[in-house]
PDB file of N, CA and C in Angstrom:
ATOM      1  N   UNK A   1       0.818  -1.182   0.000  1.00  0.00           N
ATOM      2  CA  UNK A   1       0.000   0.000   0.000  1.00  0.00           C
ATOM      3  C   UNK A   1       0.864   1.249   0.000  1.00  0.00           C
ATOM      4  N   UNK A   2       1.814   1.309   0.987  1.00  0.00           N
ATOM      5  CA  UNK A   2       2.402   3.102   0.889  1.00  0.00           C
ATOM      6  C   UNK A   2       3.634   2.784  -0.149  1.00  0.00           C
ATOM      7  N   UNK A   3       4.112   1.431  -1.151  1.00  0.00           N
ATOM      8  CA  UNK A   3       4.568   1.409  -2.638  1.00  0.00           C
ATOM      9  C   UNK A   3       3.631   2.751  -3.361  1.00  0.00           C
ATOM     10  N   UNK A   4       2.526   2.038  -2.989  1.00  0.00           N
ATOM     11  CA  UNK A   4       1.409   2.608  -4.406  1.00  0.00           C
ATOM     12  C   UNK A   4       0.954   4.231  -3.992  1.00  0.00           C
ATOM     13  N   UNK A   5       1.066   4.380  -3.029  1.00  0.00           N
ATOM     14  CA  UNK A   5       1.078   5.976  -2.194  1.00  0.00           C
ATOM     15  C   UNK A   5       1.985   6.561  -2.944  1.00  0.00           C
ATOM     16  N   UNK A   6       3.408   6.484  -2.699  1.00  0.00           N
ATOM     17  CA  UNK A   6       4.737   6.512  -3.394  1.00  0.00           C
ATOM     18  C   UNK A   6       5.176   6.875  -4.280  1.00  0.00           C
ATOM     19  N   UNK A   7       4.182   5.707  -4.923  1.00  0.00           N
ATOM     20  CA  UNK A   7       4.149   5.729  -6.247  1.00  0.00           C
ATOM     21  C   UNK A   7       5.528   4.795  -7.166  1.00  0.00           C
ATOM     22  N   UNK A   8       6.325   3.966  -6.465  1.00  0.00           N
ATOM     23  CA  UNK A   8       6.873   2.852  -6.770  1.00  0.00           C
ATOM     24  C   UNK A   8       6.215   1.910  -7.055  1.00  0.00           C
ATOM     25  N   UNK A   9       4.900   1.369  -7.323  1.00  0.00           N
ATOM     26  CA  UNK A   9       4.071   0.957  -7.903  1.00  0.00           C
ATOM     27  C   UNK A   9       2.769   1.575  -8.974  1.00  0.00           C
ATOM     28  N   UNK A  10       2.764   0.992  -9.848  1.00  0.00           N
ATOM     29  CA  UNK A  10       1.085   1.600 -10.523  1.00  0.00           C
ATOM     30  C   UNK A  10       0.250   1.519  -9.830  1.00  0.00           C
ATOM     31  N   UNK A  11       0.258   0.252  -9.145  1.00  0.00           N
ATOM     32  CA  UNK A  11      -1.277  -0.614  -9.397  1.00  0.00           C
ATOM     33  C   UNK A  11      -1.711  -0.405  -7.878  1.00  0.00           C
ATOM     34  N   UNK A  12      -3.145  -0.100  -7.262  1.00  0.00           N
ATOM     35  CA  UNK A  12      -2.553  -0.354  -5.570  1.00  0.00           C
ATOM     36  C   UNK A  12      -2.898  -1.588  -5.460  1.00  0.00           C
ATOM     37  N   UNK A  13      -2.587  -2.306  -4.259  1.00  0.00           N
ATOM     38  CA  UNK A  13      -2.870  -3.649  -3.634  1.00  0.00           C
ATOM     39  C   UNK A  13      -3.888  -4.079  -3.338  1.00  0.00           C
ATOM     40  N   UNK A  14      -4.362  -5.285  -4.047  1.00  0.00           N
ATOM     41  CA  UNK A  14      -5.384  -6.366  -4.272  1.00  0.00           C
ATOM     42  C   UNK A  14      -6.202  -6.333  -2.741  1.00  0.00           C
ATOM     43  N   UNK A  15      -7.342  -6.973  -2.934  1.00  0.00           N
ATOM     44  CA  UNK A  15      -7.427  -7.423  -0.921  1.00  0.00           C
ATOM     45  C   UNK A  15      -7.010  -8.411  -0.681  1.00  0.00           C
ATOM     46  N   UNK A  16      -6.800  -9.377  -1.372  1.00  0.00           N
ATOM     47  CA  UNK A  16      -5.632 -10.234  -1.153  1.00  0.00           C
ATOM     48  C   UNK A  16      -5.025  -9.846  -0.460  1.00  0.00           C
ATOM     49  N   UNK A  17      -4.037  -9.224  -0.824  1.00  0.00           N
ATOM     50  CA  UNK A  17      -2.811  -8.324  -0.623  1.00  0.00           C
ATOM     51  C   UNK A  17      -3.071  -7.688   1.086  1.00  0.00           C
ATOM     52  N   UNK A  18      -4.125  -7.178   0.729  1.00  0.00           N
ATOM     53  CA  UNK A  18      -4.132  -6.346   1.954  1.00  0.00           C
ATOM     54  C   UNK A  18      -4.120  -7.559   2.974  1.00  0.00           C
ATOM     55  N   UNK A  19      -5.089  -8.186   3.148  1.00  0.00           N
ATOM     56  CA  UNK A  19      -5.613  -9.103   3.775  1.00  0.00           C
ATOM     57  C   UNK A  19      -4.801 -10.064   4.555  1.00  0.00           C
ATOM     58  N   UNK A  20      -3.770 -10.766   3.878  1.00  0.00           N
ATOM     59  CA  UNK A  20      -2.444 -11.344   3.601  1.00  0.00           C
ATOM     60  C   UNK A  20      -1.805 -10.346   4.461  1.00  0.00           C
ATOM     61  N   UNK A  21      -1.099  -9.294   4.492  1.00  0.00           N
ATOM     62  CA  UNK A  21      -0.260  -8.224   4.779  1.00  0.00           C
ATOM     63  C   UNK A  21      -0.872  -8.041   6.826  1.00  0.00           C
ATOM     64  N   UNK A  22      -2.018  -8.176   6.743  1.00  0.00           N
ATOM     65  CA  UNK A  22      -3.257  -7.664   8.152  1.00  0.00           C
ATOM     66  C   UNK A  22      -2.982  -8.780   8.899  1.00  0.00           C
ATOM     67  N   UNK A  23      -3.193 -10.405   7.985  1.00  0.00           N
ATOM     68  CA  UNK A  23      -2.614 -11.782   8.652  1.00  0.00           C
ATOM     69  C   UNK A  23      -1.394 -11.471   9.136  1.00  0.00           C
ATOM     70  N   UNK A  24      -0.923 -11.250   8.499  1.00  0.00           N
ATOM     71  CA  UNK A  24       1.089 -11.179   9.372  1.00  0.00           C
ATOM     72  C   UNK A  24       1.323 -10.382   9.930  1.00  0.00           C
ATOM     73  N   UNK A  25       0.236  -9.375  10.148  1.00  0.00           N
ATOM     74  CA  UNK A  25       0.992  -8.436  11.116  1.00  0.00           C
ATOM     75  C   UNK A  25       0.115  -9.150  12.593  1.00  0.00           C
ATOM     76  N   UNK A  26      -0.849  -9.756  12.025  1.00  0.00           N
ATOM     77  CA  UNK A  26      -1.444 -10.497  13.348  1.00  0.00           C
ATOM     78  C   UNK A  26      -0.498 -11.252  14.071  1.00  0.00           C
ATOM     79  N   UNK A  27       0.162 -12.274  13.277  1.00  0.00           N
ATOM     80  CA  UNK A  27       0.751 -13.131  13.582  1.00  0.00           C
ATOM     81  C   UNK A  27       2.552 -12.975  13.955  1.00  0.00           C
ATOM     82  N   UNK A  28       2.561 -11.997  13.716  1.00  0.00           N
ATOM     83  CA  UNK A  28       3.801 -11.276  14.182  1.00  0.00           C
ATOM     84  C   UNK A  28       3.503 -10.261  15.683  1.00  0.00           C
ATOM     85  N   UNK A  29       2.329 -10.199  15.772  1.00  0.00           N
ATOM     86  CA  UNK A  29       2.003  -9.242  17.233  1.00  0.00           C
ATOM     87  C   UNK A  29       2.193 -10.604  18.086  1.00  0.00           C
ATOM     88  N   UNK A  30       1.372 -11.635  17.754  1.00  0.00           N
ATOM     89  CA  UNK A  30       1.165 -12.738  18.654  1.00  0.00           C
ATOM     90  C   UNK A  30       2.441 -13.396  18.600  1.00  0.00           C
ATOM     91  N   UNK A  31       3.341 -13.291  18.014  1.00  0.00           N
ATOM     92  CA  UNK A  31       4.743 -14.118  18.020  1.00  0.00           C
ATOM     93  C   UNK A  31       5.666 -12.974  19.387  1.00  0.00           C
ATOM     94  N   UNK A  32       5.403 -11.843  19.466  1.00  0.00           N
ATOM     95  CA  UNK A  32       5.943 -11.334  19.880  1.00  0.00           C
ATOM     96  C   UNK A  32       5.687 -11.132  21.902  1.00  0.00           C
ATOM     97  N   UNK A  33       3.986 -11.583  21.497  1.00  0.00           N
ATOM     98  CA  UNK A  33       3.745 -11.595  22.777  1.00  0.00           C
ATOM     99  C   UNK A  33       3.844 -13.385  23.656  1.00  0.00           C
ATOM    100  N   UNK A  34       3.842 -13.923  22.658  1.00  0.00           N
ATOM    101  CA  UNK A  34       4.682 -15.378  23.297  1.00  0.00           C
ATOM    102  C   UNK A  34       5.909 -15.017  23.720  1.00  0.00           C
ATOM    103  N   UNK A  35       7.048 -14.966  22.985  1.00  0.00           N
ATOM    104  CA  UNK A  35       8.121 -14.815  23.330  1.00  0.00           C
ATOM    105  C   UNK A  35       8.577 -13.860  24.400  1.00  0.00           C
ATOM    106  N   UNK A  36       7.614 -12.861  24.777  1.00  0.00           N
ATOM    107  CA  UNK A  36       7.803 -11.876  25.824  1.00  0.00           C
ATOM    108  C   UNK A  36       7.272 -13.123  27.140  1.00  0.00           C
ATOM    109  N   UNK A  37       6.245 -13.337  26.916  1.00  0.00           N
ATOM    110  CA  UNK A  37       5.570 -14.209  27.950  1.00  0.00           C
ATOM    111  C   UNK A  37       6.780 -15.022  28.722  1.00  0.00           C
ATOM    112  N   UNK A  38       7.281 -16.120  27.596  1.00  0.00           N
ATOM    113  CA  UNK A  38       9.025 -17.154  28.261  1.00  0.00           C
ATOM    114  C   UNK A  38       9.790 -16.152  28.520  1.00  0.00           C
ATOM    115  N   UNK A  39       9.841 -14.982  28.037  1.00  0.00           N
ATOM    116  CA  UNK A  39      10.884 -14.433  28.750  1.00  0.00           C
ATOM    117  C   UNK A  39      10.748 -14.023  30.115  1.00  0.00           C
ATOM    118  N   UNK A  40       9.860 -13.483  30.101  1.00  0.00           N
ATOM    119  CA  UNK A  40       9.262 -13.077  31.589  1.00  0.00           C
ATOM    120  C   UNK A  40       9.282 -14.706  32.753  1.00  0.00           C
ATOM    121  N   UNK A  41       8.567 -15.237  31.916  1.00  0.00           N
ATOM    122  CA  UNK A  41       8.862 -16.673  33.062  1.00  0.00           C
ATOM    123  C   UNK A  41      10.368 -17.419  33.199  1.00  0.00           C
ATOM    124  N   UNK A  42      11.258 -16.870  32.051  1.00  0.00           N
ATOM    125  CA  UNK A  42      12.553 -17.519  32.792  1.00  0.00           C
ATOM    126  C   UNK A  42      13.543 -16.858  33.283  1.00  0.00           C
ATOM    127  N   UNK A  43      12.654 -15.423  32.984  1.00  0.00           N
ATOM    128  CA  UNK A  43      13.613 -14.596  33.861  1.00  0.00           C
ATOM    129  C   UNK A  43      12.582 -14.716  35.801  1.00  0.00           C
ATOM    130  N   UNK A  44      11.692 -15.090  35.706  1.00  0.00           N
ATOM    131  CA  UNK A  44      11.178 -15.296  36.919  1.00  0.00           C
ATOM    132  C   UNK A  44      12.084 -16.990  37.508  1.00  0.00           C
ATOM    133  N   UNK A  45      12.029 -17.582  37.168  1.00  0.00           N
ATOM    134  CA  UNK A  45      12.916 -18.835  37.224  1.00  0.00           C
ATOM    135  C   UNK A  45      14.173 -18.728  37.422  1.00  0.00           C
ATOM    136  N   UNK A  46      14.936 -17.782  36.675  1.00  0.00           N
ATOM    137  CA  UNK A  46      16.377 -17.438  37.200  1.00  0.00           C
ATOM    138  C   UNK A  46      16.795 -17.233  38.781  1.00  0.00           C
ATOM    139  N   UNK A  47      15.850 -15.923  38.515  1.00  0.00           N
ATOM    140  CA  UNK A  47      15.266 -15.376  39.904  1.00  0.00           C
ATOM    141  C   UNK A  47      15.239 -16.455  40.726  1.00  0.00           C
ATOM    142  N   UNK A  48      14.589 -17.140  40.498  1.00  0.00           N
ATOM    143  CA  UNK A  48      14.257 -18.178  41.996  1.00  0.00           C
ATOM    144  C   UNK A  48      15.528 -19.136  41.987  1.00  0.00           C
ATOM    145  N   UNK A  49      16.273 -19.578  41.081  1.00  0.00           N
ATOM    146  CA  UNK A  49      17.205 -20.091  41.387  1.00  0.00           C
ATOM    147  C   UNK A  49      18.310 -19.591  41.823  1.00  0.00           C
ATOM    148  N   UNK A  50      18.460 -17.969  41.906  1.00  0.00           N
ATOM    149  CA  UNK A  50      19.418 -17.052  42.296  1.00  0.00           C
ATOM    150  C   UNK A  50      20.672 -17.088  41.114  1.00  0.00           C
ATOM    151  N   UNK A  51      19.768 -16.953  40.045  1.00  0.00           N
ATOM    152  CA  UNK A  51      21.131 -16.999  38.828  1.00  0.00           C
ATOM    153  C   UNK A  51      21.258 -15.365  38.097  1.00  0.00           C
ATOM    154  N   UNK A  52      20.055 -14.698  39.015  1.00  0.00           N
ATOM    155  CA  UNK A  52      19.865 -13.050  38.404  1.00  0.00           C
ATOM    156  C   UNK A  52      19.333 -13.085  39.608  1.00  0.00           C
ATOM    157  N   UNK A  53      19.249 -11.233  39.565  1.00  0.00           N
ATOM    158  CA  UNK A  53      19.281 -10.418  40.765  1.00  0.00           C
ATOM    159  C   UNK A  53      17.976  -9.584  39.859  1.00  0.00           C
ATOM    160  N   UNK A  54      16.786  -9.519  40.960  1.00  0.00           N
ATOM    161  CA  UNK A  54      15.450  -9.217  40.416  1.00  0.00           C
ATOM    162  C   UNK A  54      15.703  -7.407  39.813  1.00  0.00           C
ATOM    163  N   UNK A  55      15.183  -7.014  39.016  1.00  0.00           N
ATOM    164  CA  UNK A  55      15.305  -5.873  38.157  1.00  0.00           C
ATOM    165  C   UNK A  55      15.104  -4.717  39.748  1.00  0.00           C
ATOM    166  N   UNK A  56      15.724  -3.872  39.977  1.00  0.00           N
ATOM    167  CA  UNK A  56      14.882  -2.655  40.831  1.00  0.00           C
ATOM    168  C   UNK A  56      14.389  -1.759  40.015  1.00  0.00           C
ATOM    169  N   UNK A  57      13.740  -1.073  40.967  1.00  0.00           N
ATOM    170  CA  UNK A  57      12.033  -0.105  40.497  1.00  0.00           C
ATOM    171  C   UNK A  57      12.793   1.223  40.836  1.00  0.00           C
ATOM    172  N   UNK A  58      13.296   1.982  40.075  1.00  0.00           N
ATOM    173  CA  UNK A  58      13.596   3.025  40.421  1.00  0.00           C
ATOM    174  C   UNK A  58      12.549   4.551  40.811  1.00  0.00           C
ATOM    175  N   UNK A  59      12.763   4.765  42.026  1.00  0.00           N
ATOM    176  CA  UNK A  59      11.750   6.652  42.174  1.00  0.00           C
ATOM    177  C   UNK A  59      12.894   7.645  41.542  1.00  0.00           C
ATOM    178  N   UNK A  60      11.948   8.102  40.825  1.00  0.00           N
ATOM    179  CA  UNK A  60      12.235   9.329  40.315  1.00  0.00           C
ATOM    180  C   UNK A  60      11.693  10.963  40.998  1.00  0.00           C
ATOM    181  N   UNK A  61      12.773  11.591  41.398  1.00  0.00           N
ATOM    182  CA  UNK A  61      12.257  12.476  41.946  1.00  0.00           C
ATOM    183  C   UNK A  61      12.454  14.106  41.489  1.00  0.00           C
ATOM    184  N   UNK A  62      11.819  14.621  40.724  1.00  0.00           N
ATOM    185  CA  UNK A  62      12.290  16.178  40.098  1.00  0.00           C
ATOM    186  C   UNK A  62      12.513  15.335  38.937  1.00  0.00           C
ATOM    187  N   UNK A  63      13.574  16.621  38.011  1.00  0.00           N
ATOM    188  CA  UNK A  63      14.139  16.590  36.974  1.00  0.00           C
ATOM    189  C   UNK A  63      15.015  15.519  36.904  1.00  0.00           C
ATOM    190  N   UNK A  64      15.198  15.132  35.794  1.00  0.00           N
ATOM    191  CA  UNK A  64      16.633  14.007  35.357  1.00  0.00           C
ATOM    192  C   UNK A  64      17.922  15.251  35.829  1.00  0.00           C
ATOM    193  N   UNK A  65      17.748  16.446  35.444  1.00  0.00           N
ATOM    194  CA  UNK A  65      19.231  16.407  35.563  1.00  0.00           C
ATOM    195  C   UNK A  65      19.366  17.784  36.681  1.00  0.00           C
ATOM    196  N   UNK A  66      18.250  17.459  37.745  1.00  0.00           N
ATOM    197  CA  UNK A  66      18.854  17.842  39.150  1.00  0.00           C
ATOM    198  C   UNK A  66      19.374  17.719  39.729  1.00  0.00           C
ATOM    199  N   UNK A  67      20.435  18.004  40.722  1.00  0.00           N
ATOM    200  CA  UNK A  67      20.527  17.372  41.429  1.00  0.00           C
ATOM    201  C   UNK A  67      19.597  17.076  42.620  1.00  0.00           C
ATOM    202  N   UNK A  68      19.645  15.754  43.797  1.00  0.00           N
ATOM    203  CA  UNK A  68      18.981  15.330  44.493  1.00  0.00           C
ATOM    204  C   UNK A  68      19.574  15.256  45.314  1.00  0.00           C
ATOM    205  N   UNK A  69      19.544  15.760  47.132  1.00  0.00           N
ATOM    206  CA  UNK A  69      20.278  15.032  47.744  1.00  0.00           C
ATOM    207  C   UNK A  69      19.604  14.902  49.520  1.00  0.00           C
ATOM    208  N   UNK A  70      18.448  14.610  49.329  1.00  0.00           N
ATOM    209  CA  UNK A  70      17.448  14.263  49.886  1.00  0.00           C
ATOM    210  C   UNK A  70      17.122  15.576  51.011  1.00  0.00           C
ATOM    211  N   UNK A  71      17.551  16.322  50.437  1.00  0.00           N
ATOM    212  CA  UNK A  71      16.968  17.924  51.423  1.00  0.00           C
ATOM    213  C   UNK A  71      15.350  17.904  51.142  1.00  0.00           C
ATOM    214  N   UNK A  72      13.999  18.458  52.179  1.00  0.00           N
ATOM    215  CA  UNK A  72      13.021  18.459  51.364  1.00  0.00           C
ATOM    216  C   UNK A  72      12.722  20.084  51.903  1.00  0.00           C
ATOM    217  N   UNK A  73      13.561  21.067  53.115  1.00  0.00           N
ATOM    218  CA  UNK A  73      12.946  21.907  53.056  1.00  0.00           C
ATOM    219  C   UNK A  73      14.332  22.743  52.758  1.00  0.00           C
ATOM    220  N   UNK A  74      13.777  24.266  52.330  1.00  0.00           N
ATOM    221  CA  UNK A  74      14.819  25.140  52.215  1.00  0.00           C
ATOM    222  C   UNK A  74      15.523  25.333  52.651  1.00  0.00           C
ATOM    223  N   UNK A  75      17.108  25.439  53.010  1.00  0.00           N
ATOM    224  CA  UNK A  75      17.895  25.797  53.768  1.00  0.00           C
ATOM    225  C   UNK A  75      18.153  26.999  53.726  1.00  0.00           C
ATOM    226  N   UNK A  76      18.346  28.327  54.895  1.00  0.00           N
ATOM    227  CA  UNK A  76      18.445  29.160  55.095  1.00  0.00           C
ATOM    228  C   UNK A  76      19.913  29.561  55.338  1.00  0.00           C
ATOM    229  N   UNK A  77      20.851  28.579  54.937  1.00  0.00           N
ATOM    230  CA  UNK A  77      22.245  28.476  54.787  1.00  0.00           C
ATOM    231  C   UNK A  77      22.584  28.446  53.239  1.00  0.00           C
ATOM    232  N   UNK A  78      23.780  29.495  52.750  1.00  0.00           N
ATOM    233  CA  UNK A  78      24.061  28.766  51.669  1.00  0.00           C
ATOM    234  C   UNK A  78      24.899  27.387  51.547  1.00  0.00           C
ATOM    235  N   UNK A  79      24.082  26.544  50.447  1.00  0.00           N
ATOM    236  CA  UNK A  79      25.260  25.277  50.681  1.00  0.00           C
ATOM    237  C   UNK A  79      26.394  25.040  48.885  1.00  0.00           C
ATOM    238  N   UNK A  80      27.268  24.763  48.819  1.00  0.00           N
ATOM    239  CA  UNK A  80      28.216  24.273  48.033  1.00  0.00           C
ATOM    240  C   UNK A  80      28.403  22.924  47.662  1.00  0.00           C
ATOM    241  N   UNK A  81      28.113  22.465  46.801  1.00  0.00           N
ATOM    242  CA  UNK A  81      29.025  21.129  46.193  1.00  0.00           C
ATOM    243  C   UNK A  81      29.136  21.247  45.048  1.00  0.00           C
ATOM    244  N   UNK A  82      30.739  20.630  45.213  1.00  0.00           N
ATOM    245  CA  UNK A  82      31.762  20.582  43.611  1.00  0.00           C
ATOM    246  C   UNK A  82      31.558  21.923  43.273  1.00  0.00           C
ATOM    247  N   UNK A  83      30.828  22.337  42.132  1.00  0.00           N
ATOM    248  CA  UNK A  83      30.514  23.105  40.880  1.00  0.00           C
ATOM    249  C   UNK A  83      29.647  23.877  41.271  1.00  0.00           C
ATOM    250  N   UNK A  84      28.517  23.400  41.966  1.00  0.00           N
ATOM    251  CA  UNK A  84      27.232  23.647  42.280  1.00  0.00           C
ATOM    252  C   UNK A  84      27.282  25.111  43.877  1.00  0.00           C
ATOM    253  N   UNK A  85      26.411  25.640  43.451  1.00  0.00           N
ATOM    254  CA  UNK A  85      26.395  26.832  44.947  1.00  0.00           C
ATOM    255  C   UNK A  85      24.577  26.920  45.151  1.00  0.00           C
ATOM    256  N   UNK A  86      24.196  26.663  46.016  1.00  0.00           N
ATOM    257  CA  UNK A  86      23.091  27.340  46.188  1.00  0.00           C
ATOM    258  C   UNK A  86      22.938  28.016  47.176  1.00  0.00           C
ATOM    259  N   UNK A  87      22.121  29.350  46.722  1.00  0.00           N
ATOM    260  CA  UNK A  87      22.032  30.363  47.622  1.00  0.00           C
ATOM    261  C   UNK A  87      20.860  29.895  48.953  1.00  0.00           C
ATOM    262  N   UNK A  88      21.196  30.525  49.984  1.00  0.00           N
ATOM    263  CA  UNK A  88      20.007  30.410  50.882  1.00  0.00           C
ATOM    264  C   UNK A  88      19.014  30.953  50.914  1.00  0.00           C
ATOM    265  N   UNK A  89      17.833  30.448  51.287  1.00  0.00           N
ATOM    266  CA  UNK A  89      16.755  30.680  50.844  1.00  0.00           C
ATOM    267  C   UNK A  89      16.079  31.301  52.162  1.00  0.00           C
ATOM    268  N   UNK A  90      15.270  32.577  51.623  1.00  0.00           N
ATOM    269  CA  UNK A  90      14.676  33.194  52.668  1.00  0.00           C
ATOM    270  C   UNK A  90      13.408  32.630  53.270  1.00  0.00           C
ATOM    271  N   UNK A  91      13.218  33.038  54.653  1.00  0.00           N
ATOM    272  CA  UNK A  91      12.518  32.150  54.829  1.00  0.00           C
ATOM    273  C   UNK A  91      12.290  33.854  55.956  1.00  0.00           C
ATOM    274  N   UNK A  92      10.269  33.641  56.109  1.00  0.00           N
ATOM    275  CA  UNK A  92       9.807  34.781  56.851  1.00  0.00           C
ATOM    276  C   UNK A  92       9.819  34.401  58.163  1.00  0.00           C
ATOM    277  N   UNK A  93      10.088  35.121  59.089  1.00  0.00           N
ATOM    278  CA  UNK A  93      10.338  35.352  60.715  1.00  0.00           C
ATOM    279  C   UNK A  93       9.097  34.218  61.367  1.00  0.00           C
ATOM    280  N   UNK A  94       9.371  33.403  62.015  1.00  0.00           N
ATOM    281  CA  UNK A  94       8.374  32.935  62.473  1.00  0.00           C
ATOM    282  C   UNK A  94       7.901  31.880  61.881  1.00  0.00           C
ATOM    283  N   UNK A  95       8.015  31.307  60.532  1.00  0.00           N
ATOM    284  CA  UNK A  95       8.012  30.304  59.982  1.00  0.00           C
ATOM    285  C   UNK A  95       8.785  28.968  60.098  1.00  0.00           C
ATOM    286  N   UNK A  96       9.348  29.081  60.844  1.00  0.00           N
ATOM    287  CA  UNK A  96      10.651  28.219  60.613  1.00  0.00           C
ATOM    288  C   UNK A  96      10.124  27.063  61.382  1.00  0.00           C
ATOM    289  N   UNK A  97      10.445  25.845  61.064  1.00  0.00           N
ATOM    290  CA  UNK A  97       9.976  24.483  61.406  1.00  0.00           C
ATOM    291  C   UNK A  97      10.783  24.176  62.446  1.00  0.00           C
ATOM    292  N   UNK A  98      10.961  24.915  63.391  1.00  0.00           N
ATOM    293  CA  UNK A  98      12.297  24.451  64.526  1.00  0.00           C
ATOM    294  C   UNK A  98      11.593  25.313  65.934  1.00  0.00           C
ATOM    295  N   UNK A  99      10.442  26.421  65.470  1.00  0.00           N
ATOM    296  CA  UNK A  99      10.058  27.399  66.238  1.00  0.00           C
ATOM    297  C   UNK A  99       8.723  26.609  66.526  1.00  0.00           C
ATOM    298  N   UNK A 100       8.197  26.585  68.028  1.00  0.00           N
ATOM    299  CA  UNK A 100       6.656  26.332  68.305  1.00  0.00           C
ATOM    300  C   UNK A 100       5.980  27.601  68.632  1.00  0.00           C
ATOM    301  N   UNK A 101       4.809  27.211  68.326  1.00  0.00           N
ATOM    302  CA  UNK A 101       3.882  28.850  68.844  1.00  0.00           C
ATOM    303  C   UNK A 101       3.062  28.654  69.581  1.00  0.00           C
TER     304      UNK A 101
END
């Protein structure tokens, strides 16, 4: 069909053709989801025999190319690493998570 779009062909494709073309892509989805299936079960089998080490689930937290370094509130200090400077962050009188009221 996108031959005859193209135009590398005259003629467009028969339903035959089509039909034929719709079969194999069937049968190529389903080839693909077998073979995922054994894979999944012998990579579960490995697993249990301790011949692989089970995949980890990674958290993602922010941007890819933040840095992270498990701070979650502002620091009112500036801090430094390597390359990196961040300024301290203001924070209003009385707010501060260290003060009770």
């Amino acid at each position: 069909f996108s031959a005859w779009i193209r135009k590398k062909r005259e003629d467009p494709p028969t339903i035959e053709e089509i039909l034929r073309n719709e079969n194999y892509r069937e049968e190529m989805k389903q080839k693909v989801k077998d073979v995922s299936e054994k894979d999944k079960l012998l990579q579960a089998k490995e697993y249990e025999e301790g011949l692989v080490a089970e995949p980890s689930h990674t958290h993602v937290k922010g941007h890819a190319s933040a840095p992270y370094y498990g701070k979650r509130e502002p620091s009112e200090e500036p801090t430094s690493t390597a390359n990196t400077f961040q300024p301290g962050a203001w924070m209003p009188p009385g707010s501060g998570s260290s003060q009770n009221k």
